[in-house]
N, C-alpha and C. Protein backbone atom coordinates (compact mmCIF):
# COMPACT_ATOMS: atom_id res chain seq x y z
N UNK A 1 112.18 33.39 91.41
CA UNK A 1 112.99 33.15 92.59
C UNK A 1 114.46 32.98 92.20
N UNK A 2 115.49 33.69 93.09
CA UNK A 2 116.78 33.56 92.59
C UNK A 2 117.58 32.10 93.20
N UNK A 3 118.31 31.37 93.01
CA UNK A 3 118.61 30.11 93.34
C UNK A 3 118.80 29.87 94.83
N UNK A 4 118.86 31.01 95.55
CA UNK A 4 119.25 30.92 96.94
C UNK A 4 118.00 30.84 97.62
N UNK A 5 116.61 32.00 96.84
CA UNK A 5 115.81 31.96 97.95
C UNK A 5 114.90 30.33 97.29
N UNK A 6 115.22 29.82 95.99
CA UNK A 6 114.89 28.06 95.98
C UNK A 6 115.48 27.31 96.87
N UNK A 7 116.86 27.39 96.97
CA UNK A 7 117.17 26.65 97.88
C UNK A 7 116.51 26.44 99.52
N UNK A 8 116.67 27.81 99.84
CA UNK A 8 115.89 28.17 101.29
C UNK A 8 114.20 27.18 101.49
N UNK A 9 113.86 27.88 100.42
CA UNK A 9 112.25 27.19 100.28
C UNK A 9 112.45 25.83 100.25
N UNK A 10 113.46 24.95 99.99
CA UNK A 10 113.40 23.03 99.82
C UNK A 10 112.72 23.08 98.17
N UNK A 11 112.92 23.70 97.39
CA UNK A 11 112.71 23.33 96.05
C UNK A 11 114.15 22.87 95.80
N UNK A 12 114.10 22.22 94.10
CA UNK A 12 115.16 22.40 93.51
C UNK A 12 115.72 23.29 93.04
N UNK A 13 117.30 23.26 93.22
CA UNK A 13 117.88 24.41 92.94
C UNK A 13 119.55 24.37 92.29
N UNK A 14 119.81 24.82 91.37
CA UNK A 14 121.43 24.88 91.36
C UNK A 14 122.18 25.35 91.90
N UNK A 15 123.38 24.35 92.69
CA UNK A 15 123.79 24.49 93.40
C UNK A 15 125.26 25.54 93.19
N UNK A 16 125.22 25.30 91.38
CA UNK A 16 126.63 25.92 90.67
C UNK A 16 126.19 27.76 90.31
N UNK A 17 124.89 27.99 90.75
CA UNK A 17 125.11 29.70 91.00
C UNK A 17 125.68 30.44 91.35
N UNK A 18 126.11 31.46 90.77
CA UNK A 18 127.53 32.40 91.25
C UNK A 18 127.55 32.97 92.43
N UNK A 19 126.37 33.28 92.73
CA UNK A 19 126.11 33.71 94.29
C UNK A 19 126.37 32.47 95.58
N UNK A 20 125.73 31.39 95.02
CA UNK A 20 125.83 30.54 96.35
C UNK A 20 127.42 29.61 96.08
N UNK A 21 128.24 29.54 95.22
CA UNK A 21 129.61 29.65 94.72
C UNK A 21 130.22 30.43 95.72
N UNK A 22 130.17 31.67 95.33
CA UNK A 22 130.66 32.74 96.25
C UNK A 22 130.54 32.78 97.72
N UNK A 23 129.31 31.97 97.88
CA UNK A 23 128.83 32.66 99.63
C UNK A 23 129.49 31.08 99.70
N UNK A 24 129.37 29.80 99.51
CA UNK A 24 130.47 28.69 100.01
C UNK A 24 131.95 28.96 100.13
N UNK A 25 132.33 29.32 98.90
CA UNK A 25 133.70 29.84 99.00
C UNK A 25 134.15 30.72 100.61
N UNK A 26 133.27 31.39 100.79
CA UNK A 26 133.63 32.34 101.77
C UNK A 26 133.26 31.52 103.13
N UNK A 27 132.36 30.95 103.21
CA UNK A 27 132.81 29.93 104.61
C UNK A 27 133.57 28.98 104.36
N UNK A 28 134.31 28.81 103.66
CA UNK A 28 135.48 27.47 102.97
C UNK A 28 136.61 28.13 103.88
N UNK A 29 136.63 29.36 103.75
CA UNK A 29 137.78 30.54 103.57
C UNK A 29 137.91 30.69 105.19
N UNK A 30 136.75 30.47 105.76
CA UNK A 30 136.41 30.91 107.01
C UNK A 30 136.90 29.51 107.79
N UNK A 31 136.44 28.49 107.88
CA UNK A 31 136.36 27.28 108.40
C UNK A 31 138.22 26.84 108.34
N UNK A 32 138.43 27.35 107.31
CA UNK A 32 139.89 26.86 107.22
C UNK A 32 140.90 27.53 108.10
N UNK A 33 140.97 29.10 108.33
CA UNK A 33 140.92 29.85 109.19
C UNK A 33 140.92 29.14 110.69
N UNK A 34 139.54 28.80 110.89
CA UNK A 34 139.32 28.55 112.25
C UNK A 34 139.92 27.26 112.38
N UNK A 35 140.25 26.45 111.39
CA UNK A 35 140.51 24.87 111.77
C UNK A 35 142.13 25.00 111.49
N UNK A 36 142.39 26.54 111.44
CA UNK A 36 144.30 26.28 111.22
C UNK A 36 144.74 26.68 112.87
N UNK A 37 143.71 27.54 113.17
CA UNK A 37 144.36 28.53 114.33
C UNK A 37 144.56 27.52 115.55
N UNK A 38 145.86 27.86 116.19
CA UNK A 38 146.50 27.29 117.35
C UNK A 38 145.38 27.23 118.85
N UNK A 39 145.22 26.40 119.60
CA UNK A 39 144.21 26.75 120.53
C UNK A 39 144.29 27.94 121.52
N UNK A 40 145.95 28.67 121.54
CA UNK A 40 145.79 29.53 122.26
C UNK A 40 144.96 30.67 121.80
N UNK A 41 144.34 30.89 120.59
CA UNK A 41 144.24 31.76 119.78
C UNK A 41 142.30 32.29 119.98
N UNK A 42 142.23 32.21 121.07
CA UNK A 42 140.68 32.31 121.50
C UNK A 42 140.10 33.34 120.89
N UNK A 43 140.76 35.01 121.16
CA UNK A 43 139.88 35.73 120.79
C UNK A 43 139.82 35.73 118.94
N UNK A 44 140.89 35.46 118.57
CA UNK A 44 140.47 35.25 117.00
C UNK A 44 139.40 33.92 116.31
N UNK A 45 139.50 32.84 117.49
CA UNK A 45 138.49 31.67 117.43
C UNK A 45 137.16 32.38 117.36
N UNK A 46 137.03 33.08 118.16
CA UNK A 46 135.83 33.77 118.34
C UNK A 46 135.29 34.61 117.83
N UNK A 47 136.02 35.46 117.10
CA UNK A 47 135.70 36.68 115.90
C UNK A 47 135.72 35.84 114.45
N UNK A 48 136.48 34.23 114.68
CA UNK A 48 135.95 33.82 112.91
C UNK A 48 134.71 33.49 112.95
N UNK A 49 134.08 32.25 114.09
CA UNK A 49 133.15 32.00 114.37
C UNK A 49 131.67 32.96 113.98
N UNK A 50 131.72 34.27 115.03
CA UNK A 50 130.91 34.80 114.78
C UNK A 50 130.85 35.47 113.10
N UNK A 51 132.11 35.54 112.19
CA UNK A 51 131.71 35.92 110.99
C UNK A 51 131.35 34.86 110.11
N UNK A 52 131.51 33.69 110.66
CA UNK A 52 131.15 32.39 109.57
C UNK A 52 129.51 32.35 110.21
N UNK A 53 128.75 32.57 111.19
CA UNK A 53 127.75 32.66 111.33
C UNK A 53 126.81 34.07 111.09
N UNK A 54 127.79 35.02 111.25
CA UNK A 54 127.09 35.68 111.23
C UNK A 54 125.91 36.86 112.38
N UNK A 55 126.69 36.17 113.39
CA UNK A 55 125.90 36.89 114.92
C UNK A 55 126.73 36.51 115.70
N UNK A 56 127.07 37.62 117.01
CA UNK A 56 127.72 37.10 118.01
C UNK A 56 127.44 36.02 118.59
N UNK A 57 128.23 35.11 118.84
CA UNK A 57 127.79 33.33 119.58
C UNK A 57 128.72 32.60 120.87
N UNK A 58 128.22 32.76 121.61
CA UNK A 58 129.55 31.76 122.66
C UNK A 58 129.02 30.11 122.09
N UNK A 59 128.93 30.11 121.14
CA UNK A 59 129.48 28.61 120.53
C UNK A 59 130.81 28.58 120.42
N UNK A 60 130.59 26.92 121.18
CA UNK A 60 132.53 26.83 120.55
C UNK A 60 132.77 25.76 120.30
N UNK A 61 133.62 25.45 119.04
CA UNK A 61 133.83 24.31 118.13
C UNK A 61 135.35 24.07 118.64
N UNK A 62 135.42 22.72 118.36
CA UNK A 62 136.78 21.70 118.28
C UNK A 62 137.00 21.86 117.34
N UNK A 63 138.41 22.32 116.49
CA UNK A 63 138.93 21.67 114.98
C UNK A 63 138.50 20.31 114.48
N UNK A 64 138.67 20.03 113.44
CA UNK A 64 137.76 20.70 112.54
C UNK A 64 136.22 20.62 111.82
N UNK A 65 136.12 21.71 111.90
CA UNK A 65 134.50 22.22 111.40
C UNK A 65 134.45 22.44 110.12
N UNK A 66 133.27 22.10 109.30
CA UNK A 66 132.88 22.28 107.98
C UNK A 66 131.70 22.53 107.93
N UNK A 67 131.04 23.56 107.00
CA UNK A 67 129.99 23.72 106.81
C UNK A 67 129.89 24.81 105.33
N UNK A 68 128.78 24.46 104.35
CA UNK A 68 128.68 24.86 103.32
C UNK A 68 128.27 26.55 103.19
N UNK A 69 127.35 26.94 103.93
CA UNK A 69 127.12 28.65 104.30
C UNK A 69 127.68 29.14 105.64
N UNK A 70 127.22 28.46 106.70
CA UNK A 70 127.52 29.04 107.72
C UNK A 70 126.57 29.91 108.57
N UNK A 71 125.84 30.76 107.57
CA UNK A 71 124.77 31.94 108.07
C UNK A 71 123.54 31.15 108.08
N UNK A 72 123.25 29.78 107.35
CA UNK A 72 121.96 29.19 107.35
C UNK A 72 121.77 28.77 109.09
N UNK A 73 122.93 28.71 109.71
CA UNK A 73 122.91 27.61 110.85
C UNK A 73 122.84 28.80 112.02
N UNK A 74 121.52 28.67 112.78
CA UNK A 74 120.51 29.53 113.69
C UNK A 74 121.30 28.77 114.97
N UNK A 75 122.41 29.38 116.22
CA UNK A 75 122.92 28.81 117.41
C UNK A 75 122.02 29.25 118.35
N UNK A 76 121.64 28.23 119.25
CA UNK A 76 121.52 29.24 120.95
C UNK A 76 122.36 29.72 121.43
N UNK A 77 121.91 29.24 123.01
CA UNK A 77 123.19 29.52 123.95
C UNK A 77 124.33 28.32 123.97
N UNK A 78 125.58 28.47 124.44
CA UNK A 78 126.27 27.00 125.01
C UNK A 78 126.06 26.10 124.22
N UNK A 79 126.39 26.24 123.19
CA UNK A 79 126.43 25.24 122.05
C UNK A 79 127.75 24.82 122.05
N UNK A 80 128.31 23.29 122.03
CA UNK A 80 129.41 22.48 121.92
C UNK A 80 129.74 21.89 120.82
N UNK A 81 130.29 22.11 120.07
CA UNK A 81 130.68 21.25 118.78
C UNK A 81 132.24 20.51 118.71
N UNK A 82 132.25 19.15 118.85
CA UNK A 82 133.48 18.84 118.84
C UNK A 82 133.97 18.31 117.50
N UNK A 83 135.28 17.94 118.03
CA UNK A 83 136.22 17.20 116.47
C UNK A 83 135.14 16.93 115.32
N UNK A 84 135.49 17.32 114.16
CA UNK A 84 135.15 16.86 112.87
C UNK A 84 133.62 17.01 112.77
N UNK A 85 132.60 18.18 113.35
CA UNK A 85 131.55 17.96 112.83
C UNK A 85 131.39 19.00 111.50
N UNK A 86 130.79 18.21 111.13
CA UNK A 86 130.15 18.85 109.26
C UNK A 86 128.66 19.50 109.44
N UNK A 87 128.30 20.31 109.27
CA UNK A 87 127.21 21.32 108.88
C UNK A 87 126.99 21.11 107.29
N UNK A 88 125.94 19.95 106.26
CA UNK A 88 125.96 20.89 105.05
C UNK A 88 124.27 21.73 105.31
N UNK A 89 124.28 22.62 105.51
CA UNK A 89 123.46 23.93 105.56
C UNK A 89 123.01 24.84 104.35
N UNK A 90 122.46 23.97 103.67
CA UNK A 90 121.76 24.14 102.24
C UNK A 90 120.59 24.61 102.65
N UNK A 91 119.87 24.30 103.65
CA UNK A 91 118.66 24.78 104.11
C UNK A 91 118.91 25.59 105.91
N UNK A 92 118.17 25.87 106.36
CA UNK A 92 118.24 26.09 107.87
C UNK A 92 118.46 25.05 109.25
N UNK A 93 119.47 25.15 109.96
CA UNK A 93 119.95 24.24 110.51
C UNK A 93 119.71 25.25 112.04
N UNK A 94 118.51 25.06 112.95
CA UNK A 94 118.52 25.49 114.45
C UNK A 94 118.63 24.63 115.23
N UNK A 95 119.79 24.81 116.40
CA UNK A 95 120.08 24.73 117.29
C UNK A 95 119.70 25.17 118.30
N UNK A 96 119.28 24.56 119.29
CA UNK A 96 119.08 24.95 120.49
C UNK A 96 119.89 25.44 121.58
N UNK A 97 119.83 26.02 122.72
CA UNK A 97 120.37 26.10 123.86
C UNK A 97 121.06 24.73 124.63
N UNK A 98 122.38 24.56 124.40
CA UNK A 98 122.64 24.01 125.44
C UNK A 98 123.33 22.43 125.03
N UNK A 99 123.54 22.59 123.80
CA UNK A 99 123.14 21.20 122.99
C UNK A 99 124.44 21.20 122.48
N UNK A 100 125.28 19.53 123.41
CA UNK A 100 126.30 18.97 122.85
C UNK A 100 126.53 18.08 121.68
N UNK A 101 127.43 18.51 121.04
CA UNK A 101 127.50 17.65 119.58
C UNK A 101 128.75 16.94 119.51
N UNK A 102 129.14 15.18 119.75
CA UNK A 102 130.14 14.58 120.09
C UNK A 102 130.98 14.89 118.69
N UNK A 103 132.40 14.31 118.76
CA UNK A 103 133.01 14.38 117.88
C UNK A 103 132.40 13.01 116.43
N UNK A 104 132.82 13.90 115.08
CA UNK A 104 132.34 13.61 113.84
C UNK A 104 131.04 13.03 113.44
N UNK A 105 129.94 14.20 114.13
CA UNK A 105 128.96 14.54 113.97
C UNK A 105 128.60 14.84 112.70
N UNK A 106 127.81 14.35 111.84
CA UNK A 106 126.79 14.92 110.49
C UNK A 106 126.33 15.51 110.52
N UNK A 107 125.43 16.66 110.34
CA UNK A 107 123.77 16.97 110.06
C UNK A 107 123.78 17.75 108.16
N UNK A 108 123.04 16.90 108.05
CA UNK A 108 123.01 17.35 106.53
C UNK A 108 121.11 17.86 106.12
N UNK A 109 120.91 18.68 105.65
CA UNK A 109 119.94 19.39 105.42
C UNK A 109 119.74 18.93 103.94
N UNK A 110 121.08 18.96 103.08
CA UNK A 110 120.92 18.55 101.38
C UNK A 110 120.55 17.00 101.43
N UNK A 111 119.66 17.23 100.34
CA UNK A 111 119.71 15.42 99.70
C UNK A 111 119.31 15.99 98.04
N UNK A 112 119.23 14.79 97.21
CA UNK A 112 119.34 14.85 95.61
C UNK A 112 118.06 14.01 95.67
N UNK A 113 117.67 13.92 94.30
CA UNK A 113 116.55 13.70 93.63
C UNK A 113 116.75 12.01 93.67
N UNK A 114 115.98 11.55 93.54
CA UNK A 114 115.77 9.76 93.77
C UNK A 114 116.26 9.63 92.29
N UNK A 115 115.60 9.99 91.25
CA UNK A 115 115.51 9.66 90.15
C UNK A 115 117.05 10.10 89.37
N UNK A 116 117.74 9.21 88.76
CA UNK A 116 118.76 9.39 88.46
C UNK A 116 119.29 10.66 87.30
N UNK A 117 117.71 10.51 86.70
CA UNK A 117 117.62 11.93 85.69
C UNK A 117 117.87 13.24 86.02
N UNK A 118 116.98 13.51 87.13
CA UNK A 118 117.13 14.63 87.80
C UNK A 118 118.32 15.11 88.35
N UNK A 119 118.42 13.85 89.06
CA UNK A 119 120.04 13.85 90.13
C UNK A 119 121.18 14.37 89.25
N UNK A 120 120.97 13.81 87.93
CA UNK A 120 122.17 13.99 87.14
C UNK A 120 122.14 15.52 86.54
N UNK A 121 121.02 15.94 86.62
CA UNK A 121 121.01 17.65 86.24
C UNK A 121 121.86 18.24 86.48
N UNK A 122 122.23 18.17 87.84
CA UNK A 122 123.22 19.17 88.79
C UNK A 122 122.52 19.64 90.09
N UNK A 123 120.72 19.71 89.94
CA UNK A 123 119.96 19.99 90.52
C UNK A 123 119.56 19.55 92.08
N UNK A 124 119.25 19.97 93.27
CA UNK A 124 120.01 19.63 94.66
C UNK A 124 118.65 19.90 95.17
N UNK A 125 118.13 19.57 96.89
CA UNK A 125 117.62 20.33 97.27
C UNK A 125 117.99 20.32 98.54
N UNK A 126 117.11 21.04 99.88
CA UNK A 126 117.25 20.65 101.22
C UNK A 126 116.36 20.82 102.01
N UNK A 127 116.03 20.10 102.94
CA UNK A 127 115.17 20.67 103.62
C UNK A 127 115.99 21.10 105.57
N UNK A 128 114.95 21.82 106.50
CA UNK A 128 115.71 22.50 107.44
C UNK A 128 115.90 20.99 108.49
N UNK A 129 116.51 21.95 109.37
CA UNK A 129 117.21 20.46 110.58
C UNK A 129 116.41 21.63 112.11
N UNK A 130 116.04 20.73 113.05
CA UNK A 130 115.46 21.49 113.93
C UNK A 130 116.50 20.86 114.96
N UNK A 131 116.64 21.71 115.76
CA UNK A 131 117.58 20.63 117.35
C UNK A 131 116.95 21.22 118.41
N UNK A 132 116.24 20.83 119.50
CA UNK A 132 115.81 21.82 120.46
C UNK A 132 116.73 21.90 121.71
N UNK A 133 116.83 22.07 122.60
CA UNK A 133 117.40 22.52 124.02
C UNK A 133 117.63 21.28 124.21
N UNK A 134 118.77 21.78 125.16
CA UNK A 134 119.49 20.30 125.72
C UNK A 134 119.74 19.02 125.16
N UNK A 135 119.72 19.15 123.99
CA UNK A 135 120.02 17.85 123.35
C UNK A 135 121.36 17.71 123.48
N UNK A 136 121.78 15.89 123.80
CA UNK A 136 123.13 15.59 123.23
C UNK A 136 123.38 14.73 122.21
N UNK A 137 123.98 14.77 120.97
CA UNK A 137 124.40 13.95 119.89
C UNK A 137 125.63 13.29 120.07
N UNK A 138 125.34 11.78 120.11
CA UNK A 138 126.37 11.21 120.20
C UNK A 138 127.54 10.92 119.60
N UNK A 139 128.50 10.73 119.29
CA UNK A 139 129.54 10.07 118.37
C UNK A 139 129.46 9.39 117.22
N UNK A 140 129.73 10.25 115.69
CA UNK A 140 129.60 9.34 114.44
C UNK A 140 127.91 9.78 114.56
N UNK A 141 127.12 9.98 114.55
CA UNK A 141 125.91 10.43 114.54
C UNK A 141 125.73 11.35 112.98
N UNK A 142 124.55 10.97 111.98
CA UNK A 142 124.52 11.00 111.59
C UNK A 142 122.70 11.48 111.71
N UNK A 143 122.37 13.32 111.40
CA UNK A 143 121.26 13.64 111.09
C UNK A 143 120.74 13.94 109.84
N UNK A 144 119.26 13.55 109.64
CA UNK A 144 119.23 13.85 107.91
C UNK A 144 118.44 15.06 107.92
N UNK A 145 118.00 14.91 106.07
CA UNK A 145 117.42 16.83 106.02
C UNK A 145 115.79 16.31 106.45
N UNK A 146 115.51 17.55 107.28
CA UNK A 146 113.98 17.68 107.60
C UNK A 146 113.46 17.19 108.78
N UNK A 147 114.79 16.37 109.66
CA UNK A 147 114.63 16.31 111.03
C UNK A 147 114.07 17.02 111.92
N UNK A 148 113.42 17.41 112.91
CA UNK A 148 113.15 17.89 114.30
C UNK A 148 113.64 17.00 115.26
N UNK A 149 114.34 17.86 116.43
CA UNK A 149 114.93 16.52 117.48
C UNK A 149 114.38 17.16 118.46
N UNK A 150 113.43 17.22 119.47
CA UNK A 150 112.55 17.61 120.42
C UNK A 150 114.15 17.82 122.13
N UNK A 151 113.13 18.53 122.88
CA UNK A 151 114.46 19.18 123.90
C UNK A 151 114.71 17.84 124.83
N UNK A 152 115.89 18.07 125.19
CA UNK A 152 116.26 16.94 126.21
C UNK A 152 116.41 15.19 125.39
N UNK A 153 116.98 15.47 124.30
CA UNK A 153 116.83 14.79 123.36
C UNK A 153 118.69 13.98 123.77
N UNK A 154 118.94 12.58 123.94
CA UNK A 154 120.11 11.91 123.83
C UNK A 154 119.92 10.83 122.66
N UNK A 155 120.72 11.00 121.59
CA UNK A 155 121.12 10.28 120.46
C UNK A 155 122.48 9.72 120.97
N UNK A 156 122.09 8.26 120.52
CA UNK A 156 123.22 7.15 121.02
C UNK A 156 124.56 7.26 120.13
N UNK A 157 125.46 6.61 120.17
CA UNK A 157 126.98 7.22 119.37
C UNK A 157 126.56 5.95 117.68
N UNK A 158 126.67 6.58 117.00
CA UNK A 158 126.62 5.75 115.98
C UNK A 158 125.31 5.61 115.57
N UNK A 159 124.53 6.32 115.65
CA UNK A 159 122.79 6.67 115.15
C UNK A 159 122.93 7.48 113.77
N UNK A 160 121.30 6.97 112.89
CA UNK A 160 121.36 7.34 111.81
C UNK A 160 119.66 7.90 112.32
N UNK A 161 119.71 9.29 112.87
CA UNK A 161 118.36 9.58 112.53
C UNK A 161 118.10 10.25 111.02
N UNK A 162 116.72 9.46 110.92
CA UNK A 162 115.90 9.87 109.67
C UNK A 162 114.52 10.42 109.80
N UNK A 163 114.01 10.40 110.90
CA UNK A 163 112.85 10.74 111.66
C UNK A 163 112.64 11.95 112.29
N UNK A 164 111.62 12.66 112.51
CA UNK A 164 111.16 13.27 113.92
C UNK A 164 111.48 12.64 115.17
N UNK A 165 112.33 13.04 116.05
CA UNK A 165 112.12 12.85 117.65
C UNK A 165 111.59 13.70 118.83
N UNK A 166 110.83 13.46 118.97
CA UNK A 166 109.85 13.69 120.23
C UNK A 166 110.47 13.94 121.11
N UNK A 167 110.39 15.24 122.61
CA UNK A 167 111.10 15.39 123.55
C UNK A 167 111.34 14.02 124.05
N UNK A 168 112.55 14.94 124.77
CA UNK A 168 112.51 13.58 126.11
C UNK A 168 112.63 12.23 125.74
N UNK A 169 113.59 11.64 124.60
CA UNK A 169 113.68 10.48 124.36
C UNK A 169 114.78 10.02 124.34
N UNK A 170 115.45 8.70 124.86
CA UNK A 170 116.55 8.30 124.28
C UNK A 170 116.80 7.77 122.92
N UNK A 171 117.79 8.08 121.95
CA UNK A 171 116.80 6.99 120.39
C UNK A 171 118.93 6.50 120.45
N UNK A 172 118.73 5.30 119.53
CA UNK A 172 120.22 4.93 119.05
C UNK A 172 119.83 3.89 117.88
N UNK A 173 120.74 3.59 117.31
CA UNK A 173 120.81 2.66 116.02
C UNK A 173 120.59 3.24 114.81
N UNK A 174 120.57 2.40 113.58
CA UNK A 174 120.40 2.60 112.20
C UNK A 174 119.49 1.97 111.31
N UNK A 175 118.44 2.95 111.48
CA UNK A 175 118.31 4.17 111.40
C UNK A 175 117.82 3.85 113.10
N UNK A 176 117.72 5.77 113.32
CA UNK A 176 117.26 5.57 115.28
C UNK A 176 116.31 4.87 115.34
N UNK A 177 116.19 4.60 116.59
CA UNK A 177 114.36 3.95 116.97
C UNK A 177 114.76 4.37 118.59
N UNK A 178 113.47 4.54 119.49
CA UNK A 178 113.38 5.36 120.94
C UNK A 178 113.69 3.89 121.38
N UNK A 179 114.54 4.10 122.28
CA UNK A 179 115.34 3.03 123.62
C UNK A 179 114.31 3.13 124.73
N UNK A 180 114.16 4.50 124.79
CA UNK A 180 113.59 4.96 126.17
C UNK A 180 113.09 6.10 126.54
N UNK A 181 111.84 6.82 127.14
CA UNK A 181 111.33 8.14 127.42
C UNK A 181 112.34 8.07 128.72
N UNK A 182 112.44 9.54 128.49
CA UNK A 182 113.38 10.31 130.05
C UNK A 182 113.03 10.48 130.49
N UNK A 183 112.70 10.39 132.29
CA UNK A 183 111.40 10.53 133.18
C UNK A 183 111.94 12.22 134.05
N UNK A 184 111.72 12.78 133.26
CA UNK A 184 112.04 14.15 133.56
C UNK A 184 111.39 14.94 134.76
């Protein structure tokens, strides 16, 4: 397996490969781009976008955006991303239809080895991030790797999910815990 399709799989993997070097560099290149351009500057907002992902998208981000590939991260429709959210997209990061993301939003897919040996290798891994429909993420929100967040999903401002969430729930705190089912 070459280090990218380890990474993909949630094995360990180096992260200092010339290929996945290269393919960061180039959404570095991209993100900076989109987080320089003036707001009148729509249709070029929109042609970086779709090349930092990779498919045409009416997603649309607030300055500024970060994210480590770019092509790992699967959009719906009407996707909102505001001020300062971070993508690291070491693994697959889907999004749903419809799903607001408040300003300086997390979702991180990477985590490192517990064991300090390993960790110290250089050696990384990730696992994917699921988001379904209609979710909204609140403010300072913070998702980890290997999440699922079920549709119609509201995360409170300042949440640390580490869990699976189940449709239809309200969750908030650190780490989340459910407030409340949505009587849909």
């Amino acid at each position: 397996m070459t280090e990218k399709e380890k990474m993909l799989a949630g094995v360990l993997y180096v992260s200092a490969d010339p290929e996945l070097v290269r393919d960061r560099l180039r959404s570095k290149m991209i993100c900076n781009k989109l987080n320089t351009l003036t707001p009148d500057k729509i249709t070029e907002r929109k042609t970086l976008i779709n090349e930092l992902f990779l498919v045409d998208t009416d997603c649309y981000i607030e300055p500024v955006f970060y994210c480590d590939y770019g092509y790992n991260i699967k959009l719906g429709r009407n996707v909102y991303m505001n001020h300062n959210c971070v993508i690291l997209d070491v693994n697959t990061v889907t999004i749903g239809d419809n799903v607001m993301i408040a300003p300086n939003v997390q979702i991180y897919t990477a985590t490192h080895p517990l064991n300090p040996i390993e960790r110290n290798s250089g050696k990384e891994y990730g696992f994917p991030i699921v988001i379904g429909n209609n979710v909204w993420i609140g403010g300072n929100s913070v998702i980890g790797p290997g999440v699922t967040i079920g549709d119609n999903v509201v995360i409170g401002a300042g949440s640390v999910v580490t869990k699976s969430i189940e449709a239809n729930m309200v969750v908030a705190g650190v780490p989340a815990k459910v407030i409340r089912k949505l009587d849909l």
